[in-house]
C-alpha atoms as a PDB file:
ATOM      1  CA  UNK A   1     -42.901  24.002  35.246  1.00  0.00           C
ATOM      2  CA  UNK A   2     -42.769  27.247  32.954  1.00  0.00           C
ATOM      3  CA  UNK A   3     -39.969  29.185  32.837  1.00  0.00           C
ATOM      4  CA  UNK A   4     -38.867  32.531  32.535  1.00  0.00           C
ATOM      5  CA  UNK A   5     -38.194  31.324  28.520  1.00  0.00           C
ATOM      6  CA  UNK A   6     -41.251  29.733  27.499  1.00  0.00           C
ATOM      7  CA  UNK A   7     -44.269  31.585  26.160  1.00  0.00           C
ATOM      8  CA  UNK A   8     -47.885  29.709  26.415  1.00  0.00           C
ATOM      9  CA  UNK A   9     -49.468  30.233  23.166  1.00  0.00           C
ATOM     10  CA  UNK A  10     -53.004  30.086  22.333  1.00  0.00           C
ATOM     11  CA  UNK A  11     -53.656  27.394  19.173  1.00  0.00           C
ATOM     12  CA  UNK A  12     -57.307  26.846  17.975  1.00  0.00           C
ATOM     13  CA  UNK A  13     -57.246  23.431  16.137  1.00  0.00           C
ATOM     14  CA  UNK A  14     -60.564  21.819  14.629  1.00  0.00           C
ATOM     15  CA  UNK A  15     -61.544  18.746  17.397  1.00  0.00           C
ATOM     16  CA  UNK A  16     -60.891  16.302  15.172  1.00  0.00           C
ATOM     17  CA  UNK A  17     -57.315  17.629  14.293  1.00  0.00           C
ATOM     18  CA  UNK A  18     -56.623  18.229  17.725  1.00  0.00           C
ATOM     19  CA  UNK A  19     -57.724  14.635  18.593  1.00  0.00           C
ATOM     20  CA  UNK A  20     -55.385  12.882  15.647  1.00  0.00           C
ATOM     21  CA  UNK A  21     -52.253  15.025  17.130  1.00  0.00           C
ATOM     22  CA  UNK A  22     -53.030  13.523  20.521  1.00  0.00           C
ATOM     23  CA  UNK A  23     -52.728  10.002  19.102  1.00  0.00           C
ATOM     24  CA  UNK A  24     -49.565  11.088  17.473  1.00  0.00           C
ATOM     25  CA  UNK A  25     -48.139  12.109  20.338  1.00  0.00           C
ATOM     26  CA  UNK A  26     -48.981   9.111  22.557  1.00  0.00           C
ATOM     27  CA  UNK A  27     -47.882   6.857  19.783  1.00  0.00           C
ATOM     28  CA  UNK A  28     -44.313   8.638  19.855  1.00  0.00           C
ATOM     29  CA  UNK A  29     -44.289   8.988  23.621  1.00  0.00           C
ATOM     30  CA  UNK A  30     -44.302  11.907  24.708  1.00  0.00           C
ATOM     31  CA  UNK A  31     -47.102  14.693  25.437  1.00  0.00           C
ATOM     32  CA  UNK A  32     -48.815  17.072  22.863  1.00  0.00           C
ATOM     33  CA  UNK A  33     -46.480  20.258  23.998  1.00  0.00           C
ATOM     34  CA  UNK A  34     -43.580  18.043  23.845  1.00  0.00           C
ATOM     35  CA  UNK A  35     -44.805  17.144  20.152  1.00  0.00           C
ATOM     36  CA  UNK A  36     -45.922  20.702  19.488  1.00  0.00           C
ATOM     37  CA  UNK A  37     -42.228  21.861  20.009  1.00  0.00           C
ATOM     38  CA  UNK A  38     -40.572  18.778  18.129  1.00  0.00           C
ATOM     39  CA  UNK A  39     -42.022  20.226  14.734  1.00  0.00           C
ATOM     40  CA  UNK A  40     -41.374  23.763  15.885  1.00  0.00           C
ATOM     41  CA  UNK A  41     -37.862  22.282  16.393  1.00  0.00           C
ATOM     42  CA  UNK A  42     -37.678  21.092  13.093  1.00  0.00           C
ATOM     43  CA  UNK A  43     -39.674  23.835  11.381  1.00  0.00           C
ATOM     44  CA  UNK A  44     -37.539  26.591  12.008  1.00  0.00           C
ATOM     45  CA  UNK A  45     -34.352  25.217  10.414  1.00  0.00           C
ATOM     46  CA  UNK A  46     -36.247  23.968   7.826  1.00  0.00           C
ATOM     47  CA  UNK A  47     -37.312  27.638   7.023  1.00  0.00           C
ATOM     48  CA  UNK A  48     -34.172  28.931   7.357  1.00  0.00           C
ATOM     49  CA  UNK A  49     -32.526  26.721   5.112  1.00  0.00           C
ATOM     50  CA  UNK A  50     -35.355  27.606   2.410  1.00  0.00           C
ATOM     51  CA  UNK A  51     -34.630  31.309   3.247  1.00  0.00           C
ATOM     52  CA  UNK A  52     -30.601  30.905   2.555  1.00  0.00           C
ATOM     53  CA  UNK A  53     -31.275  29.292  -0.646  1.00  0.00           C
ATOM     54  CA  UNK A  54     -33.562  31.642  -1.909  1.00  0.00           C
ATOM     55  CA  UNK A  55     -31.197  33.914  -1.554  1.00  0.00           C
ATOM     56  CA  UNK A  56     -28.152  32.271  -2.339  1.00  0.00           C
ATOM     57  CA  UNK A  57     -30.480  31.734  -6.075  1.00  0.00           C
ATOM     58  CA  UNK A  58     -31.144  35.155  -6.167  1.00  0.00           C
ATOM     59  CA  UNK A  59     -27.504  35.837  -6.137  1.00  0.00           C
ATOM     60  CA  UNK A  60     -26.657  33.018  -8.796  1.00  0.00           C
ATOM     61  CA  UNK A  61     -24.775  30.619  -6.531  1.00  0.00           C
ATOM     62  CA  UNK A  62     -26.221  27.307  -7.941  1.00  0.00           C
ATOM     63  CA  UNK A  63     -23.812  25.000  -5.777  1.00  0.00           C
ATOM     64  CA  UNK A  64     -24.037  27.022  -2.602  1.00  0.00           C
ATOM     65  CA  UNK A  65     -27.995  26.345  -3.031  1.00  0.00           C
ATOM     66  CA  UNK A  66     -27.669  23.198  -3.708  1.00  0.00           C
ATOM     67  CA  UNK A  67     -25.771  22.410  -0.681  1.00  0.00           C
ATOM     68  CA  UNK A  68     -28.633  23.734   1.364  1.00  0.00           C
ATOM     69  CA  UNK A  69     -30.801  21.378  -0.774  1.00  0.00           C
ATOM     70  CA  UNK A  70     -28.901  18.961   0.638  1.00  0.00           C
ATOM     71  CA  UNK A  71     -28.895  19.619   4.056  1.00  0.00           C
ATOM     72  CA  UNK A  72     -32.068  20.031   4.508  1.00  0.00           C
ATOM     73  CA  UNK A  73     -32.791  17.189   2.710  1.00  0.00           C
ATOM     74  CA  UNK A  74     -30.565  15.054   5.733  1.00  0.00           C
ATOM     75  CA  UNK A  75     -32.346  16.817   8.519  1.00  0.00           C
ATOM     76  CA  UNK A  76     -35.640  15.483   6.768  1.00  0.00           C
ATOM     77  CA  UNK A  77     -34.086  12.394   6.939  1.00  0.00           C
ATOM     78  CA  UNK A  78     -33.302  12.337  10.851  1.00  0.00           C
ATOM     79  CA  UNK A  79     -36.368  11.242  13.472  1.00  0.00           C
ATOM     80  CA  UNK A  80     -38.365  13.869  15.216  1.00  0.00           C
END
């Protein structure tokens, strides 16, 4: 059931690519939106943590970068 905070986006995928992501998703259970929005999920923070240490560099805070290094190396680390 869509809510009012859900868009329905419009991805064209080669056949073959879009048949491989359907096997991922069954072999991690759930269905292909529901593994569509796990690596969204994980994508975002993953680019925001890129984005604060780029900047954080840019401003010649080695350690602070670093420390996003870090943590975005342990969120690699946890399961989708």
């Amino acid at each position: 059931m869509q809510t009012s905070n859900t868009s329905v986006p419009t991805i064209r995928l080669p056949n073959g690519q879009y048949e491989r992501l359907k096997i991922v998703a069954a072999h991690c259970g759930v269905s292909l939106d529901g593994l569509i929005e796990a690596f969204a999920t994980r994508a975002v923070p993953e680019f925001d943590a890129e984005t604060r240490f780029r900047s954080r560099a840019a401003c010649g805070d080695p350690q602070g970068g670093l420390g996003i290094l870090y943590e975005l190396d342990r969120r690699s680390d946890e399961k989708v």
